[in-house]
Protein backbone atom coordinates (compact mmCIF):
# COMPACT_ATOMS: atom_id res chain seq x y z
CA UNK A 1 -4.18 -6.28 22.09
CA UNK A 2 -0.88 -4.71 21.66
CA UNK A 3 -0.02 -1.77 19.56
CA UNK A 4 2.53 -3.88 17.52
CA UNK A 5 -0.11 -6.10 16.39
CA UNK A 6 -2.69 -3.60 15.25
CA UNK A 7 0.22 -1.89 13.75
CA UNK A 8 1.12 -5.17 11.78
CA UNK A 9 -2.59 -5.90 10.95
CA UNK A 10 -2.82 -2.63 9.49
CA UNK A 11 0.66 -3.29 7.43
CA UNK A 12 -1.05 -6.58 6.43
CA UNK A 13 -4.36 -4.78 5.00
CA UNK A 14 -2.31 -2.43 3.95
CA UNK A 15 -0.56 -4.68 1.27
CA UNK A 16 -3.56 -6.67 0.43
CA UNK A 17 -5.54 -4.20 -0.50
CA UNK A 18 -2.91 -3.02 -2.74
CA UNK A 19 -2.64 -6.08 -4.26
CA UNK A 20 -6.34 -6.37 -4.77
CA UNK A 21 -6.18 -2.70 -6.38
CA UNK A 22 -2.97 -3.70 -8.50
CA UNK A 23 -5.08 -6.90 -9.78
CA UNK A 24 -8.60 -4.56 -10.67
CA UNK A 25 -6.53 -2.38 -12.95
CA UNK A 26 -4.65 -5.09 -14.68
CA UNK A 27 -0.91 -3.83 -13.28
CA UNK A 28 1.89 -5.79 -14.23
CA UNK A 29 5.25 -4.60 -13.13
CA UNK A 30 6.99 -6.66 -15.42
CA UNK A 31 5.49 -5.55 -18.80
CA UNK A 32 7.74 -3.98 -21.34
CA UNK A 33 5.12 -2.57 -23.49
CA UNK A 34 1.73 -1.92 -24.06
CA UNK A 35 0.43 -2.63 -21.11
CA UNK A 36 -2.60 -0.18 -19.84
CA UNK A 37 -1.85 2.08 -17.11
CA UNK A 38 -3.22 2.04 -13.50
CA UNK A 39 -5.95 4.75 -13.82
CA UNK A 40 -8.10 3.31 -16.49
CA UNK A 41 -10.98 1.14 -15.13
CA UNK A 42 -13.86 -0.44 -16.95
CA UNK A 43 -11.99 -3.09 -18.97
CA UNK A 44 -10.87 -6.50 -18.21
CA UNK A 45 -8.27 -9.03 -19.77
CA UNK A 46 -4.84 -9.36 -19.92
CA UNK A 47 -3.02 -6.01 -20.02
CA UNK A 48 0.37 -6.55 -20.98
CA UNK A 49 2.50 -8.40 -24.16
């Protein structure tokens, strides 16, 4: 296996576990208002207007 493709599996995980993360906490980048903030855990529904 070459480095470049660990490195690039890595990247991948990387980003989907972000996305996972960004999902849990209800993170929308596109809210204008109201939406909940990325620390608070616990609750689940739609965070954003």
């Amino acid at each position: 296996m070459s480095r470049h493709i660990l490195v690039y599996g890595l990247y991948c995980l990387g980003v989907v576990m972000l996305t996972m993360m960004a999902a849990r906490d209800g993170y929308s980048p596109f809210a204008t208002g109201g939406a909940r903030g990325p620390m608070m855990f616990g609750s689940y529904g739609p965070t954003h207007k």
